[in-house]
N, C-alpha and C. Protein backbone atom coordinates (compact mmCIF):
# COMPACT_ATOMS: atom_id res chain seq x y z
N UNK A 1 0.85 -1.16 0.00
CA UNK A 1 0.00 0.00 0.00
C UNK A 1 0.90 1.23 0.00
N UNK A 2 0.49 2.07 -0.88
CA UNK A 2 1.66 3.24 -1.49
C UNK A 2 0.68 4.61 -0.34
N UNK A 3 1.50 5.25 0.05
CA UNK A 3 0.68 7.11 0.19
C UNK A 3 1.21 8.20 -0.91
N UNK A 4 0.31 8.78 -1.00
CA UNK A 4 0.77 10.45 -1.64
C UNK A 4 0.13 11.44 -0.79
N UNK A 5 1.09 12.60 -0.83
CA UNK A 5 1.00 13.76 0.03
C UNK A 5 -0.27 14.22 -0.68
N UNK A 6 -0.82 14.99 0.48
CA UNK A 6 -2.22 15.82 -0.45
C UNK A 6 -2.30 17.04 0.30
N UNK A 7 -3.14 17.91 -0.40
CA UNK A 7 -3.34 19.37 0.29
C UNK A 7 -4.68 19.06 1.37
N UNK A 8 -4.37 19.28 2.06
CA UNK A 8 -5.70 19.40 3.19
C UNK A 8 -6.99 19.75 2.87
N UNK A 9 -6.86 20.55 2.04
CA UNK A 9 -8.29 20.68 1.71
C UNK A 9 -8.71 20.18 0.06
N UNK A 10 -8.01 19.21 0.10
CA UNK A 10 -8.64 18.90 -1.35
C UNK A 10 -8.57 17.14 -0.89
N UNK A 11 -9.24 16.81 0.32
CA UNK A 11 -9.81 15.63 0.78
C UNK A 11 -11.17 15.79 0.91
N UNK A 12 -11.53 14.34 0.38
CA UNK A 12 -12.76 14.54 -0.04
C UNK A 12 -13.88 12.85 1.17
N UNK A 13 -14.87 13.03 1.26
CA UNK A 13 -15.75 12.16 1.98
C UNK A 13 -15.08 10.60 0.97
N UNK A 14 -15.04 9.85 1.87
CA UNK A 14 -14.69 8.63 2.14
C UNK A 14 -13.40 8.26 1.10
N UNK A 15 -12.27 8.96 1.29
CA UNK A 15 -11.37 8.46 1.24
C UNK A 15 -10.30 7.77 2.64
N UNK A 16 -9.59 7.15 1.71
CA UNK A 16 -9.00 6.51 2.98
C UNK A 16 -7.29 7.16 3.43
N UNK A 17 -7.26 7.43 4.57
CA UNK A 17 -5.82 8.39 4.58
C UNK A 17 -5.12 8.32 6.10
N UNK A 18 -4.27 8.33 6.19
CA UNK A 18 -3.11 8.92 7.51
C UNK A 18 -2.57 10.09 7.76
N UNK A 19 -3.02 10.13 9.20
CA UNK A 19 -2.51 11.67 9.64
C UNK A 19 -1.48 11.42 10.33
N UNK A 20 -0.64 11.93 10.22
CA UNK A 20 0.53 12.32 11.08
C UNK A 20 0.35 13.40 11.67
N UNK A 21 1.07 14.19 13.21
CA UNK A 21 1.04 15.28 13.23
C UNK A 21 1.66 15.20 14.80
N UNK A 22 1.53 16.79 15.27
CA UNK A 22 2.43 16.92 16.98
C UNK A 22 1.48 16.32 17.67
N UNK A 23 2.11 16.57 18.86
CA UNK A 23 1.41 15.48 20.15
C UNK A 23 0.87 14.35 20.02
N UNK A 24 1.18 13.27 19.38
CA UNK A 24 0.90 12.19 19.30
C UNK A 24 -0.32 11.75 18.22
N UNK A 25 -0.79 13.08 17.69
CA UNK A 25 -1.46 13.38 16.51
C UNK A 25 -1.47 12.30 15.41
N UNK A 26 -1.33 10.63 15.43
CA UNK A 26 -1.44 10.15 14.55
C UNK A 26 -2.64 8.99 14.35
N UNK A 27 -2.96 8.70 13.01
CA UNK A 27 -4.38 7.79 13.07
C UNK A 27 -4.13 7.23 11.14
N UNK A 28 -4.82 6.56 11.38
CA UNK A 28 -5.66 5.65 9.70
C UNK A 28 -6.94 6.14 10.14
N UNK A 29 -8.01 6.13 8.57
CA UNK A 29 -9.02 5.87 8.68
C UNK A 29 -9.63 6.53 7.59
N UNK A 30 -10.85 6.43 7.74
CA UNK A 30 -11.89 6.93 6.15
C UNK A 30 -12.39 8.17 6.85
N UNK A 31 -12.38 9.18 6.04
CA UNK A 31 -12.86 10.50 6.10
C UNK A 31 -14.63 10.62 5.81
N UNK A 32 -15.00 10.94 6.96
CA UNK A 32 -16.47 10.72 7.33
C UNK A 32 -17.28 11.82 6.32
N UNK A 33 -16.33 13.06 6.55
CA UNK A 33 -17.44 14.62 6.41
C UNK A 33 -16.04 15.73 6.59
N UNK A 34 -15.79 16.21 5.62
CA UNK A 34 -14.92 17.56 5.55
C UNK A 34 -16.00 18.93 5.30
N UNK A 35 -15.60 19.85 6.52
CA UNK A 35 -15.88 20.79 6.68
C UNK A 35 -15.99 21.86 4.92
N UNK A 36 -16.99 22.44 4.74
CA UNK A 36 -17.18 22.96 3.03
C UNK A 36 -16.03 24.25 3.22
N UNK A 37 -15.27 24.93 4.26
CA UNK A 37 -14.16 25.68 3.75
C UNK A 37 -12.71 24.94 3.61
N UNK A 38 -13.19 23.22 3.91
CA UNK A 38 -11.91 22.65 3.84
C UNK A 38 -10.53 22.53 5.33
N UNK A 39 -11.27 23.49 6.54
CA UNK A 39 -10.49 23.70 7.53
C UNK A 39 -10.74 22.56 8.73
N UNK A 40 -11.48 21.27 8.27
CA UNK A 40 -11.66 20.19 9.65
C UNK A 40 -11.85 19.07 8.98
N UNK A 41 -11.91 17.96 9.11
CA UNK A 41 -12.13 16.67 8.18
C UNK A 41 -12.23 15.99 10.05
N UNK A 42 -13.26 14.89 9.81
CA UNK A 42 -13.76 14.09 10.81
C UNK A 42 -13.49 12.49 9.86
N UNK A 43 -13.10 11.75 10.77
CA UNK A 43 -12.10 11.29 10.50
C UNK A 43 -12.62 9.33 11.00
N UNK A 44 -13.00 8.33 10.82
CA UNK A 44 -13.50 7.51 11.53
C UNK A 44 -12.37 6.51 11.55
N UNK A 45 -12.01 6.65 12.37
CA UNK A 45 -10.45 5.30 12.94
C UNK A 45 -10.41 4.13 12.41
N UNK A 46 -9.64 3.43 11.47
CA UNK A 46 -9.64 2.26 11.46
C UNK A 46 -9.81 1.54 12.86
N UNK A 47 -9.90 0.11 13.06
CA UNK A 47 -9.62 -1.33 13.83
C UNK A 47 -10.99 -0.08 15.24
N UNK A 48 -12.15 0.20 14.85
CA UNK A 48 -13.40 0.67 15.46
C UNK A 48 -12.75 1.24 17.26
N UNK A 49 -11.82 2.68 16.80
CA UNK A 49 -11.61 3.82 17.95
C UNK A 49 -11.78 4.67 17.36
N UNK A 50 -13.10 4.73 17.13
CA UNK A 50 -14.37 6.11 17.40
C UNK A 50 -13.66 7.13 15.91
N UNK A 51 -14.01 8.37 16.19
CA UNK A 51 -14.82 8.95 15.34
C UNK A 51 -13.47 10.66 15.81
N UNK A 52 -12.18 11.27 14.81
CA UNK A 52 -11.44 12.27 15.30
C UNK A 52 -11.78 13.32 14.27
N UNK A 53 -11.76 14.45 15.24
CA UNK A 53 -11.93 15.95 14.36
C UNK A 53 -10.33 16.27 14.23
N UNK A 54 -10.03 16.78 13.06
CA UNK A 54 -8.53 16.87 12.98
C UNK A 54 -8.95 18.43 12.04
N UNK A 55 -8.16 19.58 12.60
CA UNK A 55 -8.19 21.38 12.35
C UNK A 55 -7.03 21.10 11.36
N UNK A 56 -7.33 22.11 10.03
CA UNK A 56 -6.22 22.32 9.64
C UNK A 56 -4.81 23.02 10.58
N UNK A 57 -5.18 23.68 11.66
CA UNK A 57 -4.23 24.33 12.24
C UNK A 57 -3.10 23.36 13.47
N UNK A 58 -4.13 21.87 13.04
CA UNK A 58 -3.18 20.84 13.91
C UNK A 58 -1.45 20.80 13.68
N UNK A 59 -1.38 21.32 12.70
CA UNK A 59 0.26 20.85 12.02
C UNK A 59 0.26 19.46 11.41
N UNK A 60 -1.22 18.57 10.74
CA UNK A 60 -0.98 17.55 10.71
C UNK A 60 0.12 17.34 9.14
N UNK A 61 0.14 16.61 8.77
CA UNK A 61 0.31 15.56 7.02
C UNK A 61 -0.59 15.00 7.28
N UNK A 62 -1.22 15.22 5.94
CA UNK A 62 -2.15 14.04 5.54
C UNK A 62 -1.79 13.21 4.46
N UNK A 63 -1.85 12.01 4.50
CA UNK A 63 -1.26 11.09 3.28
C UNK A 63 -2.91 10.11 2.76
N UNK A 64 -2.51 9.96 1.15
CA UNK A 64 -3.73 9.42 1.16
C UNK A 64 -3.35 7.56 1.03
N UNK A 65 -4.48 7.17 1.03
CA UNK A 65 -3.96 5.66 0.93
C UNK A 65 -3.97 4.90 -0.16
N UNK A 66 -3.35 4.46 -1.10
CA UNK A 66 -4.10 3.68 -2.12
C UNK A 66 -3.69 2.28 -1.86
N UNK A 67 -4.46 1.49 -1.96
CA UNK A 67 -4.88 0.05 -2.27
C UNK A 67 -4.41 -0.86 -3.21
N UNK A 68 -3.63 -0.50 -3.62
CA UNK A 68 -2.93 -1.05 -4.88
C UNK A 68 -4.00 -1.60 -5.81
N UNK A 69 -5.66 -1.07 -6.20
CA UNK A 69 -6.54 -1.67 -7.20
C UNK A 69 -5.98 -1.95 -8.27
């Protein structure tokens, strides 16, 4: 399974992606619902731990996931 870097706000509802970021700021998972100015993406955890709001102002990376289809 490969990532590519992406701009934060050009994530879109149910893709699948990894955040990196400070304070321990990291997760997998499918993107539930991005905020329409692009500044929050909610985030649903892989292996079922709940449901993260991640701010553009986190300092995260976002990587997207592909699947090798």
């Amino acid at each position: 399974m490969g990532t590519s870097s992406i701009e934060f706000a050009r994530i879109e509802r149910g893709e699948a992606i990894v955040v990196d970021g400070p304070h321990g700021l990291n997760l997998a998972g499918i993107v539930e619902d991005v905020a329409p100015d692009g500044s929050v993406l909610w985030v649903r955890e892989d292996g079922g731990h709940g449901r993260r709001m991640v701010h553009v102002t986190d300092g995260a990376t976002v990587q997207r996931q592909h699947t090798g289809e």
